[in-house]
Structures are given as C-alpha cells and as structure tokens.
Protein backbone atom coordinates (compact mmCIF):
# COMPACT_ATOMS: atom_id res chain seq x y z
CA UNK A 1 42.63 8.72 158.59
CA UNK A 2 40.15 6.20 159.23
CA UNK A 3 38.37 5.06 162.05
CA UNK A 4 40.82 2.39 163.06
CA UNK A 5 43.95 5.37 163.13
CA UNK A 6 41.60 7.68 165.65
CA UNK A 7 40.53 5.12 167.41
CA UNK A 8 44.45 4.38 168.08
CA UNK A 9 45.43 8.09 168.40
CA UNK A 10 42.69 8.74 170.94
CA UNK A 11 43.92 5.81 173.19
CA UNK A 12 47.23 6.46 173.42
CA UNK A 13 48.26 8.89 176.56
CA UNK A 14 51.79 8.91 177.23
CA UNK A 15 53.74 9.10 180.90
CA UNK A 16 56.14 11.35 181.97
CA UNK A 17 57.90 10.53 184.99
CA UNK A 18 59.05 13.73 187.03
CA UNK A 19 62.40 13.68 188.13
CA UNK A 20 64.38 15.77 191.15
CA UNK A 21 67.75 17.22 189.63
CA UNK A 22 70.65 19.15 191.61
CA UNK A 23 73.27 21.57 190.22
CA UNK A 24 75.64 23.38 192.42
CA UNK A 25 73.99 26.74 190.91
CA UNK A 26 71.20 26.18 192.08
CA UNK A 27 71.46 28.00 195.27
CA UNK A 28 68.69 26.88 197.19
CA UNK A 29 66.14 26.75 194.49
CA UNK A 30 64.49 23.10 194.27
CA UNK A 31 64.20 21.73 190.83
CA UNK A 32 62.33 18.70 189.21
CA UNK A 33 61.92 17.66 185.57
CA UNK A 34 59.17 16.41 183.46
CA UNK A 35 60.62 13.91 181.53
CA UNK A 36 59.02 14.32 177.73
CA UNK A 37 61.98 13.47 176.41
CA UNK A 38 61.21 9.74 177.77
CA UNK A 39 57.35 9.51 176.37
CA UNK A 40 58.30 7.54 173.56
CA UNK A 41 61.39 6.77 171.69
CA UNK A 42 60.56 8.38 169.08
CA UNK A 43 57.30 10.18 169.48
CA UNK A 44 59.23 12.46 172.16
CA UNK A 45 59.13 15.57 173.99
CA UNK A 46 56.45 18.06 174.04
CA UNK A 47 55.67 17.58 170.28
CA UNK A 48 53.11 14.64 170.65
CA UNK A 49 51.30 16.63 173.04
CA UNK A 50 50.61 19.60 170.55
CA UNK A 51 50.31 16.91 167.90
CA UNK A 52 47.64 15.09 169.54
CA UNK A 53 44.52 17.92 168.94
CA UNK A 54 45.02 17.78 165.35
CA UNK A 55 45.27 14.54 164.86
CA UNK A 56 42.07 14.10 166.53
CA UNK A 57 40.42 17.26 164.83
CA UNK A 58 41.80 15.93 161.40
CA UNK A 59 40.25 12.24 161.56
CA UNK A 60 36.78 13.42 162.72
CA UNK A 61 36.89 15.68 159.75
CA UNK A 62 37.56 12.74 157.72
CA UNK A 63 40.90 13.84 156.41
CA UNK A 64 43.09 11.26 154.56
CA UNK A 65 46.24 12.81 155.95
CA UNK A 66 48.53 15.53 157.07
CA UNK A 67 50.97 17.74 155.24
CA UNK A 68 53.03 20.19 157.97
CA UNK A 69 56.53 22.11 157.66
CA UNK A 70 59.80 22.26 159.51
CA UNK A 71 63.40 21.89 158.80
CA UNK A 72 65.84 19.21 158.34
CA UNK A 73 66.66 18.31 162.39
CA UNK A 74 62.22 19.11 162.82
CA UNK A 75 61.31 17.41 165.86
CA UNK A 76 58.12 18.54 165.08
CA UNK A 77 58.14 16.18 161.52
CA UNK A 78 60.12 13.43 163.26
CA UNK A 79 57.42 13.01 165.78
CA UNK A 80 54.38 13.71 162.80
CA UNK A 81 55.90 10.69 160.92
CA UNK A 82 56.67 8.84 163.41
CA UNK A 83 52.80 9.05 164.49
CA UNK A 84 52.05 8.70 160.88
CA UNK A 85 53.84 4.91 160.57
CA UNK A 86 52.40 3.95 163.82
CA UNK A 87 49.17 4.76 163.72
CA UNK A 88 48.52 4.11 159.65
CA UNK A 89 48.36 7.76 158.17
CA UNK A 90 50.00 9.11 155.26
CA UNK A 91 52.42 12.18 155.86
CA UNK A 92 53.87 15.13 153.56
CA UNK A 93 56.64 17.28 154.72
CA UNK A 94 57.62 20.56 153.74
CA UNK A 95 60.96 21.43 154.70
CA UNK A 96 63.20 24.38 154.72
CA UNK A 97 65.80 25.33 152.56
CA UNK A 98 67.71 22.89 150.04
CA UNK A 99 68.36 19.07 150.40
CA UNK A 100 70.09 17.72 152.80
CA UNK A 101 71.04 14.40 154.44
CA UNK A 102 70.79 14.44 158.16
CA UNK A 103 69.64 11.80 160.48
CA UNK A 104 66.39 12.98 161.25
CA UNK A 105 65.75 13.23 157.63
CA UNK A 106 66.68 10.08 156.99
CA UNK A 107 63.86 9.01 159.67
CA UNK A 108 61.54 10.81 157.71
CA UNK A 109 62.18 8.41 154.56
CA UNK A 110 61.86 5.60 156.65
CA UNK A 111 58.82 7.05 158.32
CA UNK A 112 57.48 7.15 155.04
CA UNK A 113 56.73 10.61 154.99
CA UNK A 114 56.77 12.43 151.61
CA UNK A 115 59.52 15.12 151.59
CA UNK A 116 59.43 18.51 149.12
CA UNK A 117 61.90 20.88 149.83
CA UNK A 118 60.85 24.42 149.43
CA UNK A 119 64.28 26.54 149.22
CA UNK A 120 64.87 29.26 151.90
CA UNK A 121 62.46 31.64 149.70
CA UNK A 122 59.81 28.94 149.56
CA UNK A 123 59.38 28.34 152.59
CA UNK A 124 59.59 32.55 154.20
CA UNK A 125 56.26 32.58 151.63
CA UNK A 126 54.35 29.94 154.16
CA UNK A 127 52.47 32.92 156.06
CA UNK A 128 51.37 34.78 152.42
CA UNK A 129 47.65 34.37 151.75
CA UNK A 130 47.38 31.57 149.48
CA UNK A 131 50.34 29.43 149.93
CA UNK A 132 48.06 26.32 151.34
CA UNK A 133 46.35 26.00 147.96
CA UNK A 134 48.20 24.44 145.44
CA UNK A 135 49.88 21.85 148.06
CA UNK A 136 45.87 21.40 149.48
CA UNK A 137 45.31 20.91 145.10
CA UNK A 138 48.71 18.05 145.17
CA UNK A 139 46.94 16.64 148.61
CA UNK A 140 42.99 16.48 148.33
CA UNK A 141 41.66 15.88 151.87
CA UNK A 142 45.01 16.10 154.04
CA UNK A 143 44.88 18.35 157.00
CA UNK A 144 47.48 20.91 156.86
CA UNK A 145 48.96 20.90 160.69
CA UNK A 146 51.15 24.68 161.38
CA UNK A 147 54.79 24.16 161.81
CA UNK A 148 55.53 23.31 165.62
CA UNK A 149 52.14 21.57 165.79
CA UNK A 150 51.38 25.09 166.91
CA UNK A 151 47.85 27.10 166.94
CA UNK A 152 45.37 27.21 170.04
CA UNK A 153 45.39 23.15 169.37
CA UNK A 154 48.41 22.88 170.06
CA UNK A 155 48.49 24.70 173.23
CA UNK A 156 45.81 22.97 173.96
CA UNK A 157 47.58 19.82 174.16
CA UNK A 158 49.94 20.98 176.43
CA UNK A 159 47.75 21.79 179.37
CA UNK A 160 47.29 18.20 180.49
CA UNK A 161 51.14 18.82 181.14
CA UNK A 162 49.88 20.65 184.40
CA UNK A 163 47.83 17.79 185.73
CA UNK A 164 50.44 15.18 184.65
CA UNK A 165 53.14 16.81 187.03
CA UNK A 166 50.18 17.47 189.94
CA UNK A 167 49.82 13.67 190.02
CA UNK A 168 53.16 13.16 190.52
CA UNK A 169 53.85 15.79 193.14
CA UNK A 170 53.85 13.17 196.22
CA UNK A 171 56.81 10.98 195.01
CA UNK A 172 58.40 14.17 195.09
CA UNK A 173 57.40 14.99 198.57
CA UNK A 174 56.56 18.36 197.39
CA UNK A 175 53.44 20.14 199.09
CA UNK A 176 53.26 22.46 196.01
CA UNK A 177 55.57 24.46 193.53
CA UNK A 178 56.57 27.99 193.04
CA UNK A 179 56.30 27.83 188.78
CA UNK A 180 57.34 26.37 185.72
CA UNK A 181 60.37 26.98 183.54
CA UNK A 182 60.82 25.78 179.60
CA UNK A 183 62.61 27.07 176.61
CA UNK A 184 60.76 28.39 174.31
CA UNK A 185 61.01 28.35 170.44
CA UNK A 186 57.07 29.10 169.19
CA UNK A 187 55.77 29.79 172.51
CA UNK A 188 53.08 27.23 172.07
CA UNK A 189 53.45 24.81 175.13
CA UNK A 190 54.13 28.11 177.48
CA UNK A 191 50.21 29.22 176.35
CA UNK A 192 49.78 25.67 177.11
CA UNK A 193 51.08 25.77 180.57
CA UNK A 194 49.58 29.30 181.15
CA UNK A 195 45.78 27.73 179.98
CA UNK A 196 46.61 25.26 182.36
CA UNK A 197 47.51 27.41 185.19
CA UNK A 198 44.92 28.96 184.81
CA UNK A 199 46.76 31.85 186.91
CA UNK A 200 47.65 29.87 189.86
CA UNK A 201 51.38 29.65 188.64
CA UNK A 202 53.66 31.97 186.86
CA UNK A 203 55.15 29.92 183.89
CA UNK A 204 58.71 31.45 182.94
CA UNK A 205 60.02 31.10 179.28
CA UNK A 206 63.54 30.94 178.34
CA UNK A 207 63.30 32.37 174.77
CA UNK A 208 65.38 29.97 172.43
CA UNK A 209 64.91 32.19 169.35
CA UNK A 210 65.51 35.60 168.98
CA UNK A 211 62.12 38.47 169.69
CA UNK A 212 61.82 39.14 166.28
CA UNK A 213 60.69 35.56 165.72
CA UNK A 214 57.93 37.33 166.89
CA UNK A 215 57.02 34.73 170.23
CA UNK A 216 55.81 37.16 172.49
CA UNK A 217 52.92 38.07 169.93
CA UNK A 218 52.40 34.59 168.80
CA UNK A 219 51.69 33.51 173.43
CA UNK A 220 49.88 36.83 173.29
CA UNK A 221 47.38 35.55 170.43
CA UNK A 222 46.78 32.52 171.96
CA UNK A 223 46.26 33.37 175.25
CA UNK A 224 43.69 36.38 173.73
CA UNK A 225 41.94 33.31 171.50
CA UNK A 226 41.71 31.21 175.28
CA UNK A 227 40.44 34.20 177.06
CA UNK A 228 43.64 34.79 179.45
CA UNK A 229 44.84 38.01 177.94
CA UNK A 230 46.11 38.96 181.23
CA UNK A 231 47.51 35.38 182.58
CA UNK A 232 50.62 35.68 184.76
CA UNK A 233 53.93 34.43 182.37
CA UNK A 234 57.56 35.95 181.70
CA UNK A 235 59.52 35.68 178.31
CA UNK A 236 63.55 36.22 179.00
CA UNK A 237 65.68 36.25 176.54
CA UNK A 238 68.02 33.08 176.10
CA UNK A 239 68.89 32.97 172.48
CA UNK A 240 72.42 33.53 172.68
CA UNK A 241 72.47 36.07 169.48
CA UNK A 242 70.13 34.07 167.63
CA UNK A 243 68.64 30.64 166.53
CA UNK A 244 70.85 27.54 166.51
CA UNK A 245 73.65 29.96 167.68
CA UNK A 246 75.99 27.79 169.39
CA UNK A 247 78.96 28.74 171.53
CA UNK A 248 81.76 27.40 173.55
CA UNK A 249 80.35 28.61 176.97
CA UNK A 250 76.67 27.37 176.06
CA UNK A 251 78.64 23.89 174.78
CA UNK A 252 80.49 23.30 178.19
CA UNK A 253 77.91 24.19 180.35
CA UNK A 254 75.90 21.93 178.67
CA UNK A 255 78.44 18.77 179.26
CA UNK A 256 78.59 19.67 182.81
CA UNK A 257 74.66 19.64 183.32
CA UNK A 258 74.52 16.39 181.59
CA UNK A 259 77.76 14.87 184.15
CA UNK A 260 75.69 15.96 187.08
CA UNK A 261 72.33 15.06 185.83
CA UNK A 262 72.32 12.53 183.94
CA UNK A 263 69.95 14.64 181.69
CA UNK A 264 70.40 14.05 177.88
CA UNK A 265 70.12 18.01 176.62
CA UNK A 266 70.77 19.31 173.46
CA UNK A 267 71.96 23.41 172.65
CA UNK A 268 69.18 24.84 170.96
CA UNK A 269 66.71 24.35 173.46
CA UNK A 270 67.34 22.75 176.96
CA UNK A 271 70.78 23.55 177.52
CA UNK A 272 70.09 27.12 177.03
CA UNK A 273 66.98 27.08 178.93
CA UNK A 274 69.03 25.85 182.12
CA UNK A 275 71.77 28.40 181.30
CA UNK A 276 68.72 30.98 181.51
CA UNK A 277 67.65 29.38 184.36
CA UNK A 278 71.18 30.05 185.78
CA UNK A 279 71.37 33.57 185.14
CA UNK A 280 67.85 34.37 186.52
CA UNK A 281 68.96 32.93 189.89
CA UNK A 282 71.95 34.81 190.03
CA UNK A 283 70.28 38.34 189.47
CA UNK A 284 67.51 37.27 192.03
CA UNK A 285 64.81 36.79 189.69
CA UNK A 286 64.39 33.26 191.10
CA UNK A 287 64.84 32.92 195.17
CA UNK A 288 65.98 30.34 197.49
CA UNK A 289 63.27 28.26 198.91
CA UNK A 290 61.56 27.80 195.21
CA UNK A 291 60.51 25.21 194.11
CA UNK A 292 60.24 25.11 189.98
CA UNK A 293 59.41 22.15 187.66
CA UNK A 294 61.49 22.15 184.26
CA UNK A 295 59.83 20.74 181.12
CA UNK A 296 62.50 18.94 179.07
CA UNK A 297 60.86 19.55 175.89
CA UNK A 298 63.14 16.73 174.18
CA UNK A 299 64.62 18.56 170.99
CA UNK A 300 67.02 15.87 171.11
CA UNK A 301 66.82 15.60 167.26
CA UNK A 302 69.00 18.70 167.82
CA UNK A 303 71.53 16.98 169.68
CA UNK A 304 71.77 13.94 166.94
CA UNK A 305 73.08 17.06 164.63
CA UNK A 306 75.16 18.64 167.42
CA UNK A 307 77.03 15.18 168.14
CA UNK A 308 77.65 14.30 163.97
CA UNK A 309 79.11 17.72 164.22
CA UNK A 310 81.61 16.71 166.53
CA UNK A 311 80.52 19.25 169.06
C-alpha cells in the first residue's frame, strides 16, 4: 500500500444519516436508526468502520496488501475488496468451505481480489498456531486482517459510531437516549460501542450466532485489552437455533418491518435483531418512554442470497 492508497484511506470518513422508525410493537419505546447500510454502495454497513484501523496500521507498516477470511455471502470481503479496487491495494481472500458461485463472490472477481478456497476443514484450522505462515510465505509483506475485520482495531473503529449519532441527535429532537441495540455476529462493533460509551450507555446485543461461537468471550477480551472489564452491555440470545437459521416466522416478520419501514433488512442479522428487539419489549426488558438507537449493520450481502433463494 503506498503512500498515495493511505493517503486516500485516511481521507475518506463516511456519513450515516440517523433515521426515526415506527412499528406498532413498539409500545412506547422511541426508535432511530443509524443508517450504515447507506455509507457507501458498496463499502457498507459497519464493516468499513472496523476495516478502517487496519488499513491504516497496514500502510504505515509498509505492507503491500491484505489477505483476510470469510465465506461466500462475507460482507466483511465484499467491503475489503471493494476498498481494495478503490483505493489501489491488492487483496487475497480465504473463504470457507468449497466453491461456489454467489453474487457476492462474483464481486470479489470483479473486485479483483484473489480467491483460495480452504474446504470446511481448512478453514476450522484458522485459529491453530501456525496457520498464517505458509499463506504470509505465498504473500510476502501483506497484512493479514482477522475475519470480521475484528480484533481491538476493529472495535476501535466502531467507536466514532457514538459521536456520529451524538451529532445528529438535534434533527431528531432528542435531548438524549436510553441505549443502543445491534445484532451481533463477532461482537466486535458492540466492544466498539461499549469503548465508546465509555459507561454512559448500556449497549444491548442481539446475538445472531449461537453462544458457543464463543461472542461473549471474544466482547469480554476486548473490552479487558481496552481497560473496561466491567463496562455496562447485555448479550441476548437471537439466533433462532443457530447461524443462518432461517424460518417462516423470522421471514414474515421481516417483510412486515421492511412495509412499515422502508428499511432494507436481511435474516441473518437485522431482521433478527428487531425480532429480539421485539421480544425484549414484551417481557419488559425495554420500557416505554425509551429512547434506543438501532445500528443497521448492513449485512445486506445476506439478503442478495436470501432473495436468489426465492425467500
């Protein structure tokens, strides 16, 4: 990455408008949305903003590019080479299970991003000791970047999120808010939000995977690294049974969201974050009178697969 691609990467600082939304299930509770899902057309959702810190941390190293992992709808590697065509840096992907044609992939190609596909097997062995070393030996001098954009850079990345949504609080009319809610799939922009918070605000989690994904260790570890072992969030579970596990309730609840919203969601993320959001104010867990900001996280590379499905 040379000076030119920094110099472009460090100038760049996306908007996201914040939005007021109404459901009839909302009973009282006030919600707005932070709108990362319209950042960029293709650099979208909250993946440029964990991006961003190694991107930066990669070109003043000198590195020539980055090599990261993720599976064949990634939002994650969409938005990596995306960033990587734009801003003139080569990009290796290492994806999950066996080939497959799907539209994000076929953004990748046209990204330019080098594809390997690792097998199922392959790619359960990226958290052994040693598995960095004979892809760093393919790629001298690229960066590897974890899958998710993830690490304490990541989360990083995402606590500008908090003073992106306080500027915006007037066209809202809002004095303050109560919290923040956001699915969850690596727990990486929740440390984010907590970093930012900084205590002030609990920041709820809808979990998107299952626990044994391990996400409540993975905030934990972070928020031990930032020194906020003891900041104020809430993990609840959301998964439906596990990750990518669609259903029919999930499905039409997310068509109805999207008729009253106008909100383009997707089922492996927003939609069931909402749904969680649902549930929590029905068992009293959120009151009347709050007043919460959602963080569309975009996934919407998700919902490209959803509607070739059919579903």
């Amino acid at each position: 990455m040379d000076s030119t691609s920094l110099a472009a990467v460090t100038s760049w600082c996306p908007h996201a408008p914040l939005q007021r939304v109404s459901f009839d299930w909302l009973a009282g509770v006030e919600l707005a949305v932070l709108r990362l899902d319209l950042i960029d057309p293709l650099i979208s959702g909250n993946k440029w903003f964990k991006l961003a810190p190694h991107l930066h941390a990669a070109a003043q190293q000198g590195a020539r590019g980055i090599i990261s992992l993720g599976g064949a709808h990634s939002n994650h590697l969409h938005a990596l080479a995306a960033a990587g065509q734009r801003f003139s840096f080569p990009t290796v992907g290492l994806l999950r299970g066996e080939p497959q044609d799907t539209p994000t992939v076929r953004d990748l190609q046209r990204f330019g991003m080098q594809l390997h596909w690792l097998g199922y097997g392959g790619y359960r062995a990226r958290h052994r000791e040693g598995f960095w070393a004979d892809w760093h030996a393919r790629y001298p001098e690229f960066c590897a970047v974890p899958e998710g954009g993830g690490g304490l850079f990541g989360a990083q990345g995402c606590t500008t999120l908090v003073e992106l949504t306080n500027e915006q609080l007037a066209v809202l009319g809002w004095p303050d808010y109560h919290g923040w809610w956001l699915a969850a799939g690596t727990g990486t922009t929740l440390a984010g939000l907590v970093m930012g918070e900084g205590g002030r605000r609990p920041v709820y989690g809808a979990l998107a995977v299952p626990l044994d994904h391990g996400v409540p260790e993975q905030v934990q570890a972070l928020l031990t690294q930032a020194g906020l072992a003891n900041a104020g969030y809430q993990l609840i579970e959301a998964s439906r049974g596990g990750f990518a596990r669609r259903d029919a309730e999930l499905l039409a609840f997310m068509e109805q969201c999207e008729q009253d919203s106008g909100l383009p969601l997707e089922p492996l993320y927003t939609a069931k974050a909402l749904m969680a959001l649902r549930e929590a104010i029905s068992n009293g867990l959120i009151r009347p009178g709050m007043r919460l900001v959602f963080v569309h996280t975009g996934g919407l590379q998700g919902r490209r697969a959803a509607l070739l499905a059919g579903v």
